[in-house]
Protein backbone atom coordinates (compact mmCIF):
# COMPACT_ATOMS: atom_id res chain seq x y z
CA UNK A 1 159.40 98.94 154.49
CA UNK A 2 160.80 102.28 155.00
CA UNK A 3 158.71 104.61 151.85
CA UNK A 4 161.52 107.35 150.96
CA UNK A 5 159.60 110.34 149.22
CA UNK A 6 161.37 112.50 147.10
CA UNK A 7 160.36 116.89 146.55
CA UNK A 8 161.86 119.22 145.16
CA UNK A 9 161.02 122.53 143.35
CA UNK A 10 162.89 124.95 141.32
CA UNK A 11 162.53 128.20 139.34
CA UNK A 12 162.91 129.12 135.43
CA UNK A 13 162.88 132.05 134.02
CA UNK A 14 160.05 130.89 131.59
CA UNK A 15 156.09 131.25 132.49
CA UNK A 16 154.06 129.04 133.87
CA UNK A 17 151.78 128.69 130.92
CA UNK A 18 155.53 128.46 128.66
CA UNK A 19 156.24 125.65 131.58
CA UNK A 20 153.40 123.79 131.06
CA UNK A 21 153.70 123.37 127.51
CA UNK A 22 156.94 122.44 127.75
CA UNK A 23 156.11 119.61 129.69
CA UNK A 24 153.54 118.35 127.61
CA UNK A 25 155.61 118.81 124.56
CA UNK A 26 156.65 115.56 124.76
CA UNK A 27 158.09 115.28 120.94
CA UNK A 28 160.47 117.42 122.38
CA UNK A 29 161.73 115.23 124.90
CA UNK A 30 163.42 113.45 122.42
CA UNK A 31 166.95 115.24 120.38
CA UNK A 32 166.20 112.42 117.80
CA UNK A 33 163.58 111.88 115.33
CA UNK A 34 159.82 110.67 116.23
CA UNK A 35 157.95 108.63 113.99
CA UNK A 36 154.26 108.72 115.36
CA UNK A 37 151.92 110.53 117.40
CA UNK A 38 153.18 112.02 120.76
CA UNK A 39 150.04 114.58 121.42
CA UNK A 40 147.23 112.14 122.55
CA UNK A 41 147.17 110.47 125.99
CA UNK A 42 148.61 106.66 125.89
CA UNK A 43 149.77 107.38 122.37
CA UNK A 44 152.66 105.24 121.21
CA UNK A 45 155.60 105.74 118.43
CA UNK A 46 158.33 103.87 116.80
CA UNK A 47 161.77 104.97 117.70
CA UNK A 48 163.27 106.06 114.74
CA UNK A 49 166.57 105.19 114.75
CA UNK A 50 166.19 102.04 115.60
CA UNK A 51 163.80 101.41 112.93
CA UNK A 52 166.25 103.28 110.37
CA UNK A 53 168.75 100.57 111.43
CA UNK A 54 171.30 103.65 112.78
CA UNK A 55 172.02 101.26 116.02
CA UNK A 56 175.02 103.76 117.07
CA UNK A 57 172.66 107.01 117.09
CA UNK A 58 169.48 104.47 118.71
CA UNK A 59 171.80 103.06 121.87
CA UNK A 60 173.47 106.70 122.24
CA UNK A 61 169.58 107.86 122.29
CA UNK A 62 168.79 104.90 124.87
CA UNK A 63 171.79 105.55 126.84
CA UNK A 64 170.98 108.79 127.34
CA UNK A 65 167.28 108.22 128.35
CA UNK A 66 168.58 105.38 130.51
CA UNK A 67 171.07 107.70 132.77
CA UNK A 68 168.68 110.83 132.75
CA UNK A 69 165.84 108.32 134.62
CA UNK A 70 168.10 106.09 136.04
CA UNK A 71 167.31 107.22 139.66
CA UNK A 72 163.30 106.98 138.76
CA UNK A 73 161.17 104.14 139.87
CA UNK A 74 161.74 101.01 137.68
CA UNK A 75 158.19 99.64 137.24
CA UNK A 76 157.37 103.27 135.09
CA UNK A 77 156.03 101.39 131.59
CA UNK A 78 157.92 103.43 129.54
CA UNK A 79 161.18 102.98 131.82
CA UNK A 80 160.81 99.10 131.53
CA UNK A 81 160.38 99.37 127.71
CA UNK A 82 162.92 101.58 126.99
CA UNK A 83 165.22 99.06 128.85
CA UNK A 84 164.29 96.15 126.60
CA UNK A 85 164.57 97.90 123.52
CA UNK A 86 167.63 99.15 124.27
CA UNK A 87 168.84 95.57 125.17
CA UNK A 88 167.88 94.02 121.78
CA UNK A 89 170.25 96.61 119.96
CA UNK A 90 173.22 94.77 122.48
C-alpha cells in the first residue's frame, strides 16, 4: 500500500491565539442552529433541523458538510455519521 500524506499551511490575517479559538469554536462550524453542548471533548448534539422536521434546510446543511470533507478520510466518526443521517432524510 502506497500511504499518500497530505501538508499544507497557509496564512490569515488573524492571531494565533484568534486562530486557535476559532478552531475550537466548534458551534461555529455550523451556519445552522445547534441544539446541545459543543464545548466539552466527545460532546454530542442533535442537529436541529432535522429534529425541527425542516428536511430542505437539514440535507442543504448535510450537503454542504458532505462536499466541504468529501476529500477527508472516510472512517472519521463524525464523517460516517453525518453520512447516515443525511441518508435517512433521502
Amino acid at each position: 500500500m502506497n500511504d499518500q500524506g497530505f501538508t499544507t499551511s497557509f496564512s490569515v490575517a488573524q492571531t494565533p491565539e484568534e486562530v486557535f479559538n476559532a478552531i475550537n469554536n466548534v458551534r461555529g462550524w455550523w451556519s445552522g442552529e445547534i441544539d446541545g453542548d459543543t464545548d466539552k471533548l466527545g460532546a454530542e448534539f442533535a442537529r436541529a433541523y432535522a429534529l425541527s422536521g425542516d428536511t430542505a434546510k437539514a440535507r442543504a446543511t448535510y450537503q454542504e458538510f458532505l462536499t466541504r470533507w468529501k476529500d477527508a478520510d472516510p472512517d472519521i466518526p463524525i464523517l460516517k455519521e453525518a453520512k447516515a443521517e443525511y441518508a435517512k432524510l433521502q
